[in-house]
PDB file of N, CA and C in Angstrom:
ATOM      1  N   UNK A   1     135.440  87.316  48.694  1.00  0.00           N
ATOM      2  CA  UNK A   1     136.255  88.469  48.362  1.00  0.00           C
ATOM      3  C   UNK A   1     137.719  88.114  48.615  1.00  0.00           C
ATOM      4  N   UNK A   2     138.689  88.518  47.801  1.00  0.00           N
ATOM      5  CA  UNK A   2     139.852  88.151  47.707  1.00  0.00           C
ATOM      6  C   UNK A   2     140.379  90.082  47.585  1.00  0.00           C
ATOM      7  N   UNK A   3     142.062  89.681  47.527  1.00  0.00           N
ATOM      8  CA  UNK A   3     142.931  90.797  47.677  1.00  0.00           C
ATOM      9  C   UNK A   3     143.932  90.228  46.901  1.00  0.00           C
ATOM     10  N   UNK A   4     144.918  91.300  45.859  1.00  0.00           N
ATOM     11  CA  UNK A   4     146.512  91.151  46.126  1.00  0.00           C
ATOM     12  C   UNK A   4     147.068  91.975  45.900  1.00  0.00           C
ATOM     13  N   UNK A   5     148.309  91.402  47.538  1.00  0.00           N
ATOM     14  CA  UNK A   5     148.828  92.949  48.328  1.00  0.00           C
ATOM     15  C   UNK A   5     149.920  92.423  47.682  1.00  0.00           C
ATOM     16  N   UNK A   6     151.224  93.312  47.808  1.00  0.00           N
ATOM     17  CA  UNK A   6     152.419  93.361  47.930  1.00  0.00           C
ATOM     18  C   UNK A   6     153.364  93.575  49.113  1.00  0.00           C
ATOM     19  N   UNK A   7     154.296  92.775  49.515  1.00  0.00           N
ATOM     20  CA  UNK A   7     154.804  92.991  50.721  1.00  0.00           C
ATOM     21  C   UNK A   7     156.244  92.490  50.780  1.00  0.00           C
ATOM     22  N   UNK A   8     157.291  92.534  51.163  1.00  0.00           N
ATOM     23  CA  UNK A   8     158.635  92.192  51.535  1.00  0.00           C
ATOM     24  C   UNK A   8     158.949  91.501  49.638  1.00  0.00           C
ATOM     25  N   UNK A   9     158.963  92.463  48.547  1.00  0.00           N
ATOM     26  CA  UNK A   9     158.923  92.494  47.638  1.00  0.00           C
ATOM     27  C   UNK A   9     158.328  91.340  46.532  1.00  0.00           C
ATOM     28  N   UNK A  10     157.437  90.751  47.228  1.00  0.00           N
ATOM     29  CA  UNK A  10     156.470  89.687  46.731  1.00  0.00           C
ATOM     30  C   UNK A  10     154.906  89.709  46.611  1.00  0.00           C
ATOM     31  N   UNK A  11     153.837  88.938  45.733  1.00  0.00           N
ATOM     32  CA  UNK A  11     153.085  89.262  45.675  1.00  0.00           C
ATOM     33  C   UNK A  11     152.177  88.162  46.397  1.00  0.00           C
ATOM     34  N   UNK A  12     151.006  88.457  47.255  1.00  0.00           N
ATOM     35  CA  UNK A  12     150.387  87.533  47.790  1.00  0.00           C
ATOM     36  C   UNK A  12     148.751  87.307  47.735  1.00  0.00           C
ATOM     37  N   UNK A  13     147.828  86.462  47.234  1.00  0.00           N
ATOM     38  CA  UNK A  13     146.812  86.738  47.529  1.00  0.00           C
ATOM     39  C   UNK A  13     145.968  86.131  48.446  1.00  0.00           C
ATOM     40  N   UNK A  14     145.181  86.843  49.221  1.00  0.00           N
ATOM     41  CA  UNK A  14     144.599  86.980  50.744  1.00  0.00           C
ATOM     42  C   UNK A  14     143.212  87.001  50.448  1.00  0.00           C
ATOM     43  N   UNK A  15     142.499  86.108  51.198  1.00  0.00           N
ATOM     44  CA  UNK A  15     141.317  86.500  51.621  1.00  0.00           C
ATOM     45  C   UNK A  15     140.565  86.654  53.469  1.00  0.00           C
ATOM     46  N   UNK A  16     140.225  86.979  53.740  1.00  0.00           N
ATOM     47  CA  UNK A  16     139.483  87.110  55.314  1.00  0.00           C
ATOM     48  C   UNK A  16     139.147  85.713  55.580  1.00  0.00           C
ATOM     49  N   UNK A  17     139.718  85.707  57.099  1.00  0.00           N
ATOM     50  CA  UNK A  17     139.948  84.577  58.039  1.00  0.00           C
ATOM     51  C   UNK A  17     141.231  83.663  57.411  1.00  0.00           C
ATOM     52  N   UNK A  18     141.789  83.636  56.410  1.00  0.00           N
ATOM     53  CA  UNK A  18     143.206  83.142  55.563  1.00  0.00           C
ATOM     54  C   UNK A  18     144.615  83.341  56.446  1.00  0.00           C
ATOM     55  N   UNK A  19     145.041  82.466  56.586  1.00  0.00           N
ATOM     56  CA  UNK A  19     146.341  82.570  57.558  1.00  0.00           C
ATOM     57  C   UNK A  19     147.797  82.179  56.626  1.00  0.00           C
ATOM     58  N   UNK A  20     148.316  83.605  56.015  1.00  0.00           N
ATOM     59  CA  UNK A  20     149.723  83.393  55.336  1.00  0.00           C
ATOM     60  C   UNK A  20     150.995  83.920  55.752  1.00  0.00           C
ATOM     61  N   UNK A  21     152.097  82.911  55.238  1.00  0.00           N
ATOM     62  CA  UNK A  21     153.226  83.010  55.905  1.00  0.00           C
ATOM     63  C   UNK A  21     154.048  84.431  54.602  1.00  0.00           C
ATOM     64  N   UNK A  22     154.283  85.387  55.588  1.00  0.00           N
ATOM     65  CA  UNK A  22     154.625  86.322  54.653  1.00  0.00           C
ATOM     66  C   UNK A  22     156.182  86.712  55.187  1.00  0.00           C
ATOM     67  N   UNK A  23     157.237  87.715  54.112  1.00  0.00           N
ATOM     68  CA  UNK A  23     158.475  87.360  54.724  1.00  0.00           C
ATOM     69  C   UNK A  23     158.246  88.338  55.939  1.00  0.00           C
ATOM     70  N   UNK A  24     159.193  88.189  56.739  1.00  0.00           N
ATOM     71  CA  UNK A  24     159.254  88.696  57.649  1.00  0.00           C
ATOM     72  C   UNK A  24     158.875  90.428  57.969  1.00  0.00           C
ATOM     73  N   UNK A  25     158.040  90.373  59.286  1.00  0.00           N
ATOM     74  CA  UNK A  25     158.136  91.696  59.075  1.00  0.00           C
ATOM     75  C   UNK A  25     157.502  91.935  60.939  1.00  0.00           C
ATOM     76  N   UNK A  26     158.332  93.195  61.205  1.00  0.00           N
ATOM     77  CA  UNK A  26     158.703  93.681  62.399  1.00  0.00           C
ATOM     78  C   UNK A  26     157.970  94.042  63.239  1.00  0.00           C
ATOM     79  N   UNK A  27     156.826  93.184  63.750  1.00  0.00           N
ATOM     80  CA  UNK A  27     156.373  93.173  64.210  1.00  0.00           C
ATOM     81  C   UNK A  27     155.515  91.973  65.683  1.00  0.00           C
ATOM     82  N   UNK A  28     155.215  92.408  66.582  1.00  0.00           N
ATOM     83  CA  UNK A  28     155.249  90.860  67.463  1.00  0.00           C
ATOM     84  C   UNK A  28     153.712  90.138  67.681  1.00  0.00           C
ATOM     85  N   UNK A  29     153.953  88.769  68.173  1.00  0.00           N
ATOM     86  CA  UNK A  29     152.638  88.675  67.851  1.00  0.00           C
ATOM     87  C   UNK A  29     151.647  88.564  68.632  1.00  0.00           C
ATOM     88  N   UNK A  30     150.349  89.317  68.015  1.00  0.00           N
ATOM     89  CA  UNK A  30     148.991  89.680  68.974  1.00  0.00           C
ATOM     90  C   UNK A  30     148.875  90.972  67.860  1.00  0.00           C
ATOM     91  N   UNK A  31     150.071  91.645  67.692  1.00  0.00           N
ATOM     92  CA  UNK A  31     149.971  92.973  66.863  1.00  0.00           C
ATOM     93  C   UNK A  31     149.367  92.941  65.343  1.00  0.00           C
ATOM     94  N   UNK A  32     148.602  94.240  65.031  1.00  0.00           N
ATOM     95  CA  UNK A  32     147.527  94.143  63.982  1.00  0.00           C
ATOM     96  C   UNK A  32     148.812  95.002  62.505  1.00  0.00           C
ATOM     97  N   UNK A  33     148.499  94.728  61.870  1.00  0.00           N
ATOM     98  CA  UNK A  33     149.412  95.030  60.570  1.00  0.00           C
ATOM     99  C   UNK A  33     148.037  95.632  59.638  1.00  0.00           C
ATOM    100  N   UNK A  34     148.832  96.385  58.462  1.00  0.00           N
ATOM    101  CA  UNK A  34     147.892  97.009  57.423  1.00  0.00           C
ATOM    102  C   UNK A  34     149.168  96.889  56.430  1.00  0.00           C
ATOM    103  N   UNK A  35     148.148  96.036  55.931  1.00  0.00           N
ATOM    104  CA  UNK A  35     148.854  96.680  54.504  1.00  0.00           C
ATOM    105  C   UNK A  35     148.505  97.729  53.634  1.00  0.00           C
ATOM    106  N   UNK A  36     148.871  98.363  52.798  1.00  0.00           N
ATOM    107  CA  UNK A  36     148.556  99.569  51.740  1.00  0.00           C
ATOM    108  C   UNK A  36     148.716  98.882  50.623  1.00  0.00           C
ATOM    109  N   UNK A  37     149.732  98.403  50.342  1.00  0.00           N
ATOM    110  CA  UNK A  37     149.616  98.222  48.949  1.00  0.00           C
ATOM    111  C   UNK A  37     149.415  97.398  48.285  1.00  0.00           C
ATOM    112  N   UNK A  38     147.488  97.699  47.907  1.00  0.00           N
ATOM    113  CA  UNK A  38     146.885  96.383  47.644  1.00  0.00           C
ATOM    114  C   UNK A  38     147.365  96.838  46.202  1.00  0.00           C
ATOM    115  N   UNK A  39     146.896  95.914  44.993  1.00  0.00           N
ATOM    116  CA  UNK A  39     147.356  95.663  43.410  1.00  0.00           C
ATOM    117  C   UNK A  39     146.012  95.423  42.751  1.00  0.00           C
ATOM    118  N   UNK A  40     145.250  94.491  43.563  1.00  0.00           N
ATOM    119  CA  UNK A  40     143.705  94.188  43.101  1.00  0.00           C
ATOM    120  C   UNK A  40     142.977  93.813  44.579  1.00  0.00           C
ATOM    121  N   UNK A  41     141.615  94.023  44.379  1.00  0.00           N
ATOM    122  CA  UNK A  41     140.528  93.605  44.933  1.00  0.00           C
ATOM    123  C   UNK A  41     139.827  93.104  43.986  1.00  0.00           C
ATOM    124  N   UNK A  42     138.937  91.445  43.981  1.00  0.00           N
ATOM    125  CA  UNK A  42     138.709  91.032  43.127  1.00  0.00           C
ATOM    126  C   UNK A  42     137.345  90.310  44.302  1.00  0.00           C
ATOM    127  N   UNK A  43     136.108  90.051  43.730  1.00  0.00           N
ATOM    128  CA  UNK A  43     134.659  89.674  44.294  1.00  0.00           C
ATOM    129  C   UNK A  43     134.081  89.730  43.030  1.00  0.00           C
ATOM    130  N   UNK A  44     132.878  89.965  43.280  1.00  0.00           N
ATOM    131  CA  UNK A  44     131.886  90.533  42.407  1.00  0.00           C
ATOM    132  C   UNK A  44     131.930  91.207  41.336  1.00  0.00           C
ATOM    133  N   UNK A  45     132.472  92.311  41.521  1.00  0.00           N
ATOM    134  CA  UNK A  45     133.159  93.085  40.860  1.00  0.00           C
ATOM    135  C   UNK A  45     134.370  93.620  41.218  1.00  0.00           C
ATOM    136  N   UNK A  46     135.666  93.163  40.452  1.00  0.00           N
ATOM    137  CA  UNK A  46     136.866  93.252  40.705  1.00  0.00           C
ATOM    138  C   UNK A  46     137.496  94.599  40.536  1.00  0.00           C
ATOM    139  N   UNK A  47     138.166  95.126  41.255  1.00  0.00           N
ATOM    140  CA  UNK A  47     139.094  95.926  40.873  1.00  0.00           C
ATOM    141  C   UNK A  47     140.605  96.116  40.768  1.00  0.00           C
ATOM    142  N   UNK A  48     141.067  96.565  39.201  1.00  0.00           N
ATOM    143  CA  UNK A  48     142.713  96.253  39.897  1.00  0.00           C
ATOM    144  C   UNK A  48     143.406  97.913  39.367  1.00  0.00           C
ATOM    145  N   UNK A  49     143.815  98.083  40.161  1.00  0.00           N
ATOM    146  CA  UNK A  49     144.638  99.229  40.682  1.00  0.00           C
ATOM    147  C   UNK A  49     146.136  99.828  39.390  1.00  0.00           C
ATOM    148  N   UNK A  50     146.308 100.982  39.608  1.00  0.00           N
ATOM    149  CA  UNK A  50     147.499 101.272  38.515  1.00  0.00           C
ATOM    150  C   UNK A  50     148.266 102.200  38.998  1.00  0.00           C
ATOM    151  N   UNK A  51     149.568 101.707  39.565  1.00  0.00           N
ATOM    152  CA  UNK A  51     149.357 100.484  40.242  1.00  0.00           C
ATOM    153  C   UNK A  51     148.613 100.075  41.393  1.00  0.00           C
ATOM    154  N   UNK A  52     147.886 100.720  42.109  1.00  0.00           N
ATOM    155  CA  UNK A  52     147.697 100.173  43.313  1.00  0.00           C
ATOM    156  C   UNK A  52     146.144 100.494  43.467  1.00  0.00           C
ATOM    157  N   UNK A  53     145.293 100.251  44.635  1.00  0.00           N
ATOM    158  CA  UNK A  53     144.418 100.861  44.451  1.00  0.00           C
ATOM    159  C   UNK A  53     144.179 101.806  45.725  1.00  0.00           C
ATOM    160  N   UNK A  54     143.286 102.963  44.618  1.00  0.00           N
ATOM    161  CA  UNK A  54     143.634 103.840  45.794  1.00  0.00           C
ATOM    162  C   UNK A  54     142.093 103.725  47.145  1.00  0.00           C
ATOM    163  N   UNK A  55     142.869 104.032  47.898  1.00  0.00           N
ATOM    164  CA  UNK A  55     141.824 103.711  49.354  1.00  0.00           C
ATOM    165  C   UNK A  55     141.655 102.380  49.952  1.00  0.00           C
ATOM    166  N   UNK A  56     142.009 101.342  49.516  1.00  0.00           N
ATOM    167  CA  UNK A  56     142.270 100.156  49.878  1.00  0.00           C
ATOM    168  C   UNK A  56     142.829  99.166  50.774  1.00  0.00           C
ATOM    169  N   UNK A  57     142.536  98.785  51.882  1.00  0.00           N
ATOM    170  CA  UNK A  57     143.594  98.387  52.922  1.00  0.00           C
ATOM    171  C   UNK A  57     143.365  96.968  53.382  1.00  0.00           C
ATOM    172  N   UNK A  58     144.295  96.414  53.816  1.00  0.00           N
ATOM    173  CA  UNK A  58     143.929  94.895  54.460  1.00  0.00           C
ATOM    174  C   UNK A  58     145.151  94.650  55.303  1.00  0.00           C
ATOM    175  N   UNK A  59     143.955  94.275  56.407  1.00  0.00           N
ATOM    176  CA  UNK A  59     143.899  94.763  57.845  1.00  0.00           C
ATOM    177  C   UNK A  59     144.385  93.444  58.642  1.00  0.00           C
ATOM    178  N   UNK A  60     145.511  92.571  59.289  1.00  0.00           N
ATOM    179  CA  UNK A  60     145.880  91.356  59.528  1.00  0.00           C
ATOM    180  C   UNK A  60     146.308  91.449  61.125  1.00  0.00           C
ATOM    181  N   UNK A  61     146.624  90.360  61.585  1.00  0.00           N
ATOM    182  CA  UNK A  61     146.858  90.156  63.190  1.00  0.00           C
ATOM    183  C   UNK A  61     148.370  89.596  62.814  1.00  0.00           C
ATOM    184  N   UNK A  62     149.401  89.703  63.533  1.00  0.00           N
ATOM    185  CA  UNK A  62     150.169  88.727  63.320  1.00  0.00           C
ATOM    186  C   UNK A  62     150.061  87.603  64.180  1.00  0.00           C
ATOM    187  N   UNK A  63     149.856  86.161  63.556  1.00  0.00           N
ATOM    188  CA  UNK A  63     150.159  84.836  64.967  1.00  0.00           C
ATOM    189  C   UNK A  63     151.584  84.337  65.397  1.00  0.00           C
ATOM    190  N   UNK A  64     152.686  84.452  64.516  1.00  0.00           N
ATOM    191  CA  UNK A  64     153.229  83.881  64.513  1.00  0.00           C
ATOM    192  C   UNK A  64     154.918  84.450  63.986  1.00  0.00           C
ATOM    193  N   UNK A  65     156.131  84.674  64.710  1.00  0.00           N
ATOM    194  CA  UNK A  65     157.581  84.977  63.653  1.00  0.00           C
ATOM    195  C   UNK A  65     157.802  82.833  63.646  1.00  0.00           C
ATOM    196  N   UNK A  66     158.911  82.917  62.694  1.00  0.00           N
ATOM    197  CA  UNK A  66     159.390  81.330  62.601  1.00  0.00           C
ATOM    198  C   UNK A  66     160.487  81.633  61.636  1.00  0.00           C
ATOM    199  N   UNK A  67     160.825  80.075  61.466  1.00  0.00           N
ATOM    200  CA  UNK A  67     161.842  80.045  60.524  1.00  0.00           C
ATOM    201  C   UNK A  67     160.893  78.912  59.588  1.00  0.00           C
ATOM    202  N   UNK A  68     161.469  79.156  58.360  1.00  0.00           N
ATOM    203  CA  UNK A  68     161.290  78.010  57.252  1.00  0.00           C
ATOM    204  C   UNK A  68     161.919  76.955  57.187  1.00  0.00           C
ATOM    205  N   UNK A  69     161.985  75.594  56.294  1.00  0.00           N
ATOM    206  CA  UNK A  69     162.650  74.887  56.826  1.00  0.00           C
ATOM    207  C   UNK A  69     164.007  75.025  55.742  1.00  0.00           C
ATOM    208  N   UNK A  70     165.238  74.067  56.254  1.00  0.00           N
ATOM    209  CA  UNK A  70     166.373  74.532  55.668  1.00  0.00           C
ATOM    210  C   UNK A  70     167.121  73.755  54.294  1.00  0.00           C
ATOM    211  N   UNK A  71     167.533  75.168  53.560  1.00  0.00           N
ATOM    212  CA  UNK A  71     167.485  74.647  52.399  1.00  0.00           C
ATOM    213  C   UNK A  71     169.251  74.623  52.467  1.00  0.00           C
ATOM    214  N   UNK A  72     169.474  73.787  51.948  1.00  0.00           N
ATOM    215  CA  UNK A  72     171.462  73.181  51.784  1.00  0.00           C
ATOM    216  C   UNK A  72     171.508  73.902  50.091  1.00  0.00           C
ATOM    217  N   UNK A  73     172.706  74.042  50.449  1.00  0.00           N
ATOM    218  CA  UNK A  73     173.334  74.779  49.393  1.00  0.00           C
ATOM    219  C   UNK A  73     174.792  73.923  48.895  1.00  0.00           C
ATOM    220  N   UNK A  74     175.076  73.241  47.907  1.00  0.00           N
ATOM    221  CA  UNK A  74     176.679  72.545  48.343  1.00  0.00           C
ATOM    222  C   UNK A  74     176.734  73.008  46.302  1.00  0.00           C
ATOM    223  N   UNK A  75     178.457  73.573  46.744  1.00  0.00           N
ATOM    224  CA  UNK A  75     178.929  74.094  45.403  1.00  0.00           C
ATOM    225  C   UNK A  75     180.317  72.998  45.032  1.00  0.00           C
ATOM    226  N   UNK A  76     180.898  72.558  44.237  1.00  0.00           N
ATOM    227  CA  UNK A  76     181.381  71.029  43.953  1.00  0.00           C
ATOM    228  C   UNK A  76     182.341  71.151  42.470  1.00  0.00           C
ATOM    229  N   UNK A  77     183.468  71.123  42.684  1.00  0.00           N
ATOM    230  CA  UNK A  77     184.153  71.023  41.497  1.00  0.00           C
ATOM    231  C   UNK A  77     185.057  69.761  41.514  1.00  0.00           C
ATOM    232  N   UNK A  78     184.871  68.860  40.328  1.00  0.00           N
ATOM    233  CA  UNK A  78     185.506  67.594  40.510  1.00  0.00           C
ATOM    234  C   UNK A  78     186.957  67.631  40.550  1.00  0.00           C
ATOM    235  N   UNK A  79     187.773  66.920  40.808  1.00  0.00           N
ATOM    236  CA  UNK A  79     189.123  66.701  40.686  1.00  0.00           C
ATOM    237  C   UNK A  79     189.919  67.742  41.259  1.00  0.00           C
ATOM    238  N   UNK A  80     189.117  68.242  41.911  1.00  0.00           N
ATOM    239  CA  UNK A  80     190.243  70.257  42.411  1.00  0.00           C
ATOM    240  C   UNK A  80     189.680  70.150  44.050  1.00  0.00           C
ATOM    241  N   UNK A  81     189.331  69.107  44.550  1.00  0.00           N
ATOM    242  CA  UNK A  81     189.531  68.979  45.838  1.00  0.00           C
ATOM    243  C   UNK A  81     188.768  70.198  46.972  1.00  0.00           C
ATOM    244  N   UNK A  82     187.511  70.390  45.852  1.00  0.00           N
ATOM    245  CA  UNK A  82     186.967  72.040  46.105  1.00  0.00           C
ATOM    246  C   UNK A  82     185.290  71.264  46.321  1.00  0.00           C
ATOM    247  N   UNK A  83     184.799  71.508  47.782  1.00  0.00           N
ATOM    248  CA  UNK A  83     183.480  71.056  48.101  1.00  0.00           C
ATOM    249  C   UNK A  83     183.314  72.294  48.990  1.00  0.00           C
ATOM    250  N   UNK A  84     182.199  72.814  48.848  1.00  0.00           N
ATOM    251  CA  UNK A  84     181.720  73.949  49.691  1.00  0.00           C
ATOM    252  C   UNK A  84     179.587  73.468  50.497  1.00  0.00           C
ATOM    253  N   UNK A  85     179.419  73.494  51.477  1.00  0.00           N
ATOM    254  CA  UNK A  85     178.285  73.331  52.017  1.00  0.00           C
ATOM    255  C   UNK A  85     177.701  74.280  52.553  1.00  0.00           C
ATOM    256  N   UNK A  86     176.646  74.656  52.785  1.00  0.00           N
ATOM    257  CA  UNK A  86     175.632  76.141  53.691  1.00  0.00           C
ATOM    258  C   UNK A  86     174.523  75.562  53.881  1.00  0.00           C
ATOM    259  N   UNK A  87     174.265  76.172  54.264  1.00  0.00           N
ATOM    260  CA  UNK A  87     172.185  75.855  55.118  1.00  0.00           C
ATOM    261  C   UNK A  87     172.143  77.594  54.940  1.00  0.00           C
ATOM    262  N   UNK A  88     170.639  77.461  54.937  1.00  0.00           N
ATOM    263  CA  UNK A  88     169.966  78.776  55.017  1.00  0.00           C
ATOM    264  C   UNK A  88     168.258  78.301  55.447  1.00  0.00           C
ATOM    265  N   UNK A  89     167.754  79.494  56.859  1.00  0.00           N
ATOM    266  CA  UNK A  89     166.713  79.169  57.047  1.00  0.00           C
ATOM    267  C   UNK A  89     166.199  80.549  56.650  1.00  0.00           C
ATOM    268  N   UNK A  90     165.296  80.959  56.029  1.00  0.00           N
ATOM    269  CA  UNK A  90     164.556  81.761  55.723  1.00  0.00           C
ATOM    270  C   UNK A  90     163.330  82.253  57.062  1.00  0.00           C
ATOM    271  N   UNK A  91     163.461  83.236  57.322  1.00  0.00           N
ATOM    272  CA  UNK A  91     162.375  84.077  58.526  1.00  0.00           C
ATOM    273  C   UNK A  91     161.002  84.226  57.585  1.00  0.00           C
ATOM    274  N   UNK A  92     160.235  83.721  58.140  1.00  0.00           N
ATOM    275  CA  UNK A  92     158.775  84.091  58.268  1.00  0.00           C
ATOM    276  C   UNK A  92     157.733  85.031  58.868  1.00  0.00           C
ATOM    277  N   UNK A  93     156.947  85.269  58.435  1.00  0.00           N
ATOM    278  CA  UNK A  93     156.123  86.041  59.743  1.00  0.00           C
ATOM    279  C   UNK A  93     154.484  85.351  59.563  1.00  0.00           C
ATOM    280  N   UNK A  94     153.989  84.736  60.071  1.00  0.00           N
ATOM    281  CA  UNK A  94     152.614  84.131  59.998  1.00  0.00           C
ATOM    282  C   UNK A  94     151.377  84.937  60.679  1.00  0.00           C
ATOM    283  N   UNK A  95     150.608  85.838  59.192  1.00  0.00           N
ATOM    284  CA  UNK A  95     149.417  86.920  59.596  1.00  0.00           C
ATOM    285  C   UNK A  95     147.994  86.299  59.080  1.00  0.00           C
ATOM    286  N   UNK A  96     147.202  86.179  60.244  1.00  0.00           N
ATOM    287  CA  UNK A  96     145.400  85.500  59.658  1.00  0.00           C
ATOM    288  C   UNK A  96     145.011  87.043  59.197  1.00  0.00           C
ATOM    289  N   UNK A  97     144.672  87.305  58.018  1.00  0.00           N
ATOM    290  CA  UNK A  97     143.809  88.109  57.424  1.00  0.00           C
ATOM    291  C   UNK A  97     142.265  88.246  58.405  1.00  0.00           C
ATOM    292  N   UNK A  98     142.187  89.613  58.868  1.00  0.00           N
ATOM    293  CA  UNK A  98     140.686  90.025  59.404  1.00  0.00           C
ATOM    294  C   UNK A  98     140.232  90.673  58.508  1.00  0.00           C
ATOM    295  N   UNK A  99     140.387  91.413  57.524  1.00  0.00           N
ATOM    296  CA  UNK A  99     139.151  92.002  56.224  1.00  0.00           C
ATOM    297  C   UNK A  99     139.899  92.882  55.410  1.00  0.00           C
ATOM    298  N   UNK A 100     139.355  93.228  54.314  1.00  0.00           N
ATOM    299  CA  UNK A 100     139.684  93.530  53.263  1.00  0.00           C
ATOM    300  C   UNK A 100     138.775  95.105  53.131  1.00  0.00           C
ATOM    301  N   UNK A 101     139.255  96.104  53.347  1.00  0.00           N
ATOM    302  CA  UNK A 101     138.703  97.022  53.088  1.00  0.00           C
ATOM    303  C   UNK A 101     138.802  97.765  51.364  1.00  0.00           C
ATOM    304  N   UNK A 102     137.872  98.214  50.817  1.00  0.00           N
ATOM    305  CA  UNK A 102     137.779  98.686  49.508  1.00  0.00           C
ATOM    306  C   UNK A 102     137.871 100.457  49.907  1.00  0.00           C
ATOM    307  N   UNK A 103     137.372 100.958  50.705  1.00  0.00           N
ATOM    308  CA  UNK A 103     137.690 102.396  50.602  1.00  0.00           C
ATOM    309  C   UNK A 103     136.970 102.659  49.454  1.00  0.00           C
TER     310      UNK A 103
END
C-alpha cells in the first residue's frame, strides 16, 4: 500500500515503515505528525481523491530536522568586473511513515 500526500507545497509518495526527507516542518523529534492531505491511496484497489481524499490520513514519527547539502549559486558578467557567489542549505525534516489510514 502506497499514499500521495502533499506537504510544504510538494508532492510525495509514502509507504509504511518508508523514511522521507520532507521540507521542513515544526516539529521535534520523537513527535508523531498527520498528514491530511492525502491526493491518492493506491494498493489493490486505488483511490485518488478530488482533490483529496476524504477520510484519509498518514500517520508519521519525526526522526530527524537537518540541513541538505549546499548548493553555490555564482552570477558572472564578463568584462564589467561583476562576480557575485551564495551558498544555500535547504532545511529538512526526516519522517519514517507508521501507516496509511483509508478512513
Amino acid at each position: 500500500m502506497y499514499a500521495v500526500i502533499e506537504t510544504g507545497g510538494k508532492q510525495y509518495r509514502v509507504s509504511p515503515g518508508e523514511v522521507v526527507e520532507l521540507e521542513k516542518l515544526n516539529a521535534e523529534p520523537g513527535a508523531e505528525v498527520v498528514f491530511e492531505q492525502v491526493l491518492m491511496v493506491g494498493g489493490e484497489k486505488p483511490v485518488v481523491g478530488a482533490p483529496t481524499v476524504s477520510g484519509a490520513k498518514v500517520i508519521g514519527e519525526v526522526v530527524a530536522q537537518g540541513k541538505g547539502d549546499k548548493v553555490m549559486i555564482q552570477k558572472y558578467r564578463r568584462r564589467k568586473t561583476y562576480c557575485r557567489l551564495r551558498g544555500h542549505r535547504q532545511l529538512y525534516t526526516s519522517v519514517k511513515i507508521k501507516e496509511i489510514q483509508t478512513g
